[in-house]
N, C-alpha and C. Protein backbone atom coordinates (compact mmCIF):
# COMPACT_ATOMS: atom_id res chain seq x y z
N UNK A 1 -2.77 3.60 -6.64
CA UNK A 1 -3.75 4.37 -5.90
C UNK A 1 -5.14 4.16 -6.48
N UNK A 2 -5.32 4.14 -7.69
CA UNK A 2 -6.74 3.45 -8.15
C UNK A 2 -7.21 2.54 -7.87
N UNK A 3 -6.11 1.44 -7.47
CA UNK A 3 -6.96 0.15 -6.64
C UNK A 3 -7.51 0.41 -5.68
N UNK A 4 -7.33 1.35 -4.64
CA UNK A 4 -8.49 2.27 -3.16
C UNK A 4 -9.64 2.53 -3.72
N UNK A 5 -9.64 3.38 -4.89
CA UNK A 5 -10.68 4.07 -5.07
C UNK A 5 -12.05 3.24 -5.73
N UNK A 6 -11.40 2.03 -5.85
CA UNK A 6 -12.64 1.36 -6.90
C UNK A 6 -13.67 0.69 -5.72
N UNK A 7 -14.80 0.65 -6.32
CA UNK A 7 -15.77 0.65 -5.33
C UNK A 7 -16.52 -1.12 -5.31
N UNK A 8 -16.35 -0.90 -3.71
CA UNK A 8 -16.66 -2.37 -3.56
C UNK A 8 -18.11 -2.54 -2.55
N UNK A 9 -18.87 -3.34 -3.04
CA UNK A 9 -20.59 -3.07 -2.01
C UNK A 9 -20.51 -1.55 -1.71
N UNK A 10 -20.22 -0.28 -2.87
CA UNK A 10 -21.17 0.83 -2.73
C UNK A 10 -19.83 1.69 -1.64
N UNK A 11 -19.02 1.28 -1.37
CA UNK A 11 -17.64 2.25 -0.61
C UNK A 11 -16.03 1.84 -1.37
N UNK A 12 -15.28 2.76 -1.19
CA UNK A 12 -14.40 2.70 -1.68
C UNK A 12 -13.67 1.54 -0.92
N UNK A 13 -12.10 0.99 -1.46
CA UNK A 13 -12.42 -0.33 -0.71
C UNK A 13 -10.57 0.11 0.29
N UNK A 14 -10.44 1.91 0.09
CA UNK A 14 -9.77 2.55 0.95
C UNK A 14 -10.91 2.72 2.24
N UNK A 15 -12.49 3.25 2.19
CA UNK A 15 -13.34 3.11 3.37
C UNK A 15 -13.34 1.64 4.56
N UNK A 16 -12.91 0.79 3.41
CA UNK A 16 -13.15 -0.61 4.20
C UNK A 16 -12.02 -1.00 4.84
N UNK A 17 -11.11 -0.46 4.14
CA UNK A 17 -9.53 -0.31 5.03
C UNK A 17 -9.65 0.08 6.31
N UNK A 18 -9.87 1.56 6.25
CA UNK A 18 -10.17 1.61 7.20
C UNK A 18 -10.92 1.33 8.34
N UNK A 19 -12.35 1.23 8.09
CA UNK A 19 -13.07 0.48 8.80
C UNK A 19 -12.91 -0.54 9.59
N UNK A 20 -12.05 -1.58 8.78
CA UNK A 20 -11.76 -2.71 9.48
C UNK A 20 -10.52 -2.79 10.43
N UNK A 21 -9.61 -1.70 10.31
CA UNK A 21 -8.61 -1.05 10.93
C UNK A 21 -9.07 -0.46 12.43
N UNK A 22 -10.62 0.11 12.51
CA UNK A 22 -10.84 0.73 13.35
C UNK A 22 -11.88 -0.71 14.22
N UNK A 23 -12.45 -1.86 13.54
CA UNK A 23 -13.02 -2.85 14.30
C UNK A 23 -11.63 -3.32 14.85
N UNK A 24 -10.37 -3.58 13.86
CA UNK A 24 -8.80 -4.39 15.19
C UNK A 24 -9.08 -3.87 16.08
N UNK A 25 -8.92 -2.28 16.45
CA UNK A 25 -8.67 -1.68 17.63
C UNK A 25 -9.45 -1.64 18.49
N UNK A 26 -10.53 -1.86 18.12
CA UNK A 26 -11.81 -2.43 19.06
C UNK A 26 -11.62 -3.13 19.45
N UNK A 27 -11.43 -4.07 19.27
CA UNK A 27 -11.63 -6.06 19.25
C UNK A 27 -10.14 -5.70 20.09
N UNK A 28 -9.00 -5.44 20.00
CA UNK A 28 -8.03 -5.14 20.64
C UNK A 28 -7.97 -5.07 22.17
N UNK A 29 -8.71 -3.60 21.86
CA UNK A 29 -9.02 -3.31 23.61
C UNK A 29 -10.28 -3.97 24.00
N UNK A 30 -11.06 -4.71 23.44
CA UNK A 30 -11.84 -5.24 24.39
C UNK A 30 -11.13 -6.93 25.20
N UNK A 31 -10.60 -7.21 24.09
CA UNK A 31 -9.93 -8.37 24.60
C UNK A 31 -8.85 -7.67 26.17
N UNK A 32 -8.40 -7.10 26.04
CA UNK A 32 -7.14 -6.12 26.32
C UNK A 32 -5.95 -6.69 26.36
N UNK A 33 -5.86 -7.05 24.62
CA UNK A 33 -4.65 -6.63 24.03
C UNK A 33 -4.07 -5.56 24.22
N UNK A 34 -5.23 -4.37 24.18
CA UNK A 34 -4.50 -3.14 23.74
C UNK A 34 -4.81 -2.11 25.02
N UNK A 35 -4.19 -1.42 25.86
CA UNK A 35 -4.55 -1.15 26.76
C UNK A 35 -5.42 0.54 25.79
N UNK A 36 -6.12 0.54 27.17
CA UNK A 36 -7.42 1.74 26.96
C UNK A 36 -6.96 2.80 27.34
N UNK A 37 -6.02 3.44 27.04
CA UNK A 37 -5.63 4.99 27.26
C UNK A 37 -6.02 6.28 25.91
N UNK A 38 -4.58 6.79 26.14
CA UNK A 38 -5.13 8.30 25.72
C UNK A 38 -4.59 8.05 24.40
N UNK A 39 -3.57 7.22 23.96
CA UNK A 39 -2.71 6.88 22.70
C UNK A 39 -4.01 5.86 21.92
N UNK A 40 -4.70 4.88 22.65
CA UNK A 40 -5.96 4.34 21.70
C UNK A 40 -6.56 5.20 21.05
N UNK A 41 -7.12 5.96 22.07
CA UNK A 41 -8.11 7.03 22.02
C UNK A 41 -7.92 8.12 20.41
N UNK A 42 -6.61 8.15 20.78
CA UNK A 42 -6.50 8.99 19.56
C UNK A 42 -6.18 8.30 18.34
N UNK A 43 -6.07 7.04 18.24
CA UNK A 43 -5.56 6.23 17.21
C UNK A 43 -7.08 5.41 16.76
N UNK A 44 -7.69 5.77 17.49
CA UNK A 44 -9.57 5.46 16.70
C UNK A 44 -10.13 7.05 16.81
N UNK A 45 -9.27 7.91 16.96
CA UNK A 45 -10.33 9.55 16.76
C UNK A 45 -9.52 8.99 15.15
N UNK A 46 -8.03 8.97 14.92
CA UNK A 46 -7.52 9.45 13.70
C UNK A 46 -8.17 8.32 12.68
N UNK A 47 -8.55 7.30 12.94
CA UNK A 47 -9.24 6.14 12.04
C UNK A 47 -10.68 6.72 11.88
N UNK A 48 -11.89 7.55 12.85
CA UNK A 48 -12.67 8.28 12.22
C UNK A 48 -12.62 8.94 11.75
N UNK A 49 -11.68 10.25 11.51
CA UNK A 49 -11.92 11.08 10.76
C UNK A 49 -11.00 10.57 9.36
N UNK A 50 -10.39 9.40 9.28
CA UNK A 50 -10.22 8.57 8.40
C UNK A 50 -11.14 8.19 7.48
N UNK A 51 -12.07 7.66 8.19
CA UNK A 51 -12.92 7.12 7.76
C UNK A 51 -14.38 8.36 7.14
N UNK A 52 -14.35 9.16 7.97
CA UNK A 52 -15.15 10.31 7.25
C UNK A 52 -14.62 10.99 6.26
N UNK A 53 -13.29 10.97 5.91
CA UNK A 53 -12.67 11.56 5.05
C UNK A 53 -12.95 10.52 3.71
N UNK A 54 -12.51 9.62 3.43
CA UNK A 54 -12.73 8.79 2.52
C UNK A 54 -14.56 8.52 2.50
N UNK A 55 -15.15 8.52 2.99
CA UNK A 55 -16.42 8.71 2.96
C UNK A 55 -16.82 9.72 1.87
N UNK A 56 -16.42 11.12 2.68
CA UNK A 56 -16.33 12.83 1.61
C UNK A 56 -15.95 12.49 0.13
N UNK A 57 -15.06 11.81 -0.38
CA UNK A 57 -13.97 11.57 -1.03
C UNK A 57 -15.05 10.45 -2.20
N UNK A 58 -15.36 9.28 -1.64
CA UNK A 58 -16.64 8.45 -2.59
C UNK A 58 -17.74 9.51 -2.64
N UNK A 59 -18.44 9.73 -1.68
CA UNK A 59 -19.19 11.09 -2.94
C UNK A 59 -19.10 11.92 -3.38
N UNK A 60 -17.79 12.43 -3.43
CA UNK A 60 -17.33 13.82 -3.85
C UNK A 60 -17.26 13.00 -5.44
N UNK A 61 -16.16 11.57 -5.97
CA UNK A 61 -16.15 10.95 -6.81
C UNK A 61 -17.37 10.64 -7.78
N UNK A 62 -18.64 10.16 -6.92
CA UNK A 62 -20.10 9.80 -7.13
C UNK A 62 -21.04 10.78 -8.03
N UNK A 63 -20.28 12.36 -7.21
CA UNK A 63 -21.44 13.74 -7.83
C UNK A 63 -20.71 13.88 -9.22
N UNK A 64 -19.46 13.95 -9.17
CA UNK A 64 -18.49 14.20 -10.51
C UNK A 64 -18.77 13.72 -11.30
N UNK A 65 -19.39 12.00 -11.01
CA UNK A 65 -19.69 11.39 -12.44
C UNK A 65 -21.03 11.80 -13.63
């Protein structure tokens, strides 16, 4: 679990996980690989607040130090 947390260009490199998790699903449905419903929809809401969470999480780490 310390390998997430170590910081890579200034984000944790669990932020970039995600991130790049939430460009597939983009790139997905725009191609339309992935069809555009209500199951996407919520599978890039749960990758933002993914991604805001681990966000919270590097500066919560950042103020501590």
């Amino acid at each position: 679990m310390k390998l997430f947390t170590k910081k890579f260009s200034g984000q944790s490199i669990l932020s970039w996980i995600f991130q790049l998790a939430l460009i597939y699903v983009a790139w997905q449905v725009s191609t339309h690989a992935m069809a555009n419903n209500m199951t996407t929809i919520t599978i890039a809401a749960v990758l933002l607040l993914a991604i805001y969470w681990s966000f919270s999480l590097d500066r919560r780490s950042r103020n501590n130090k």
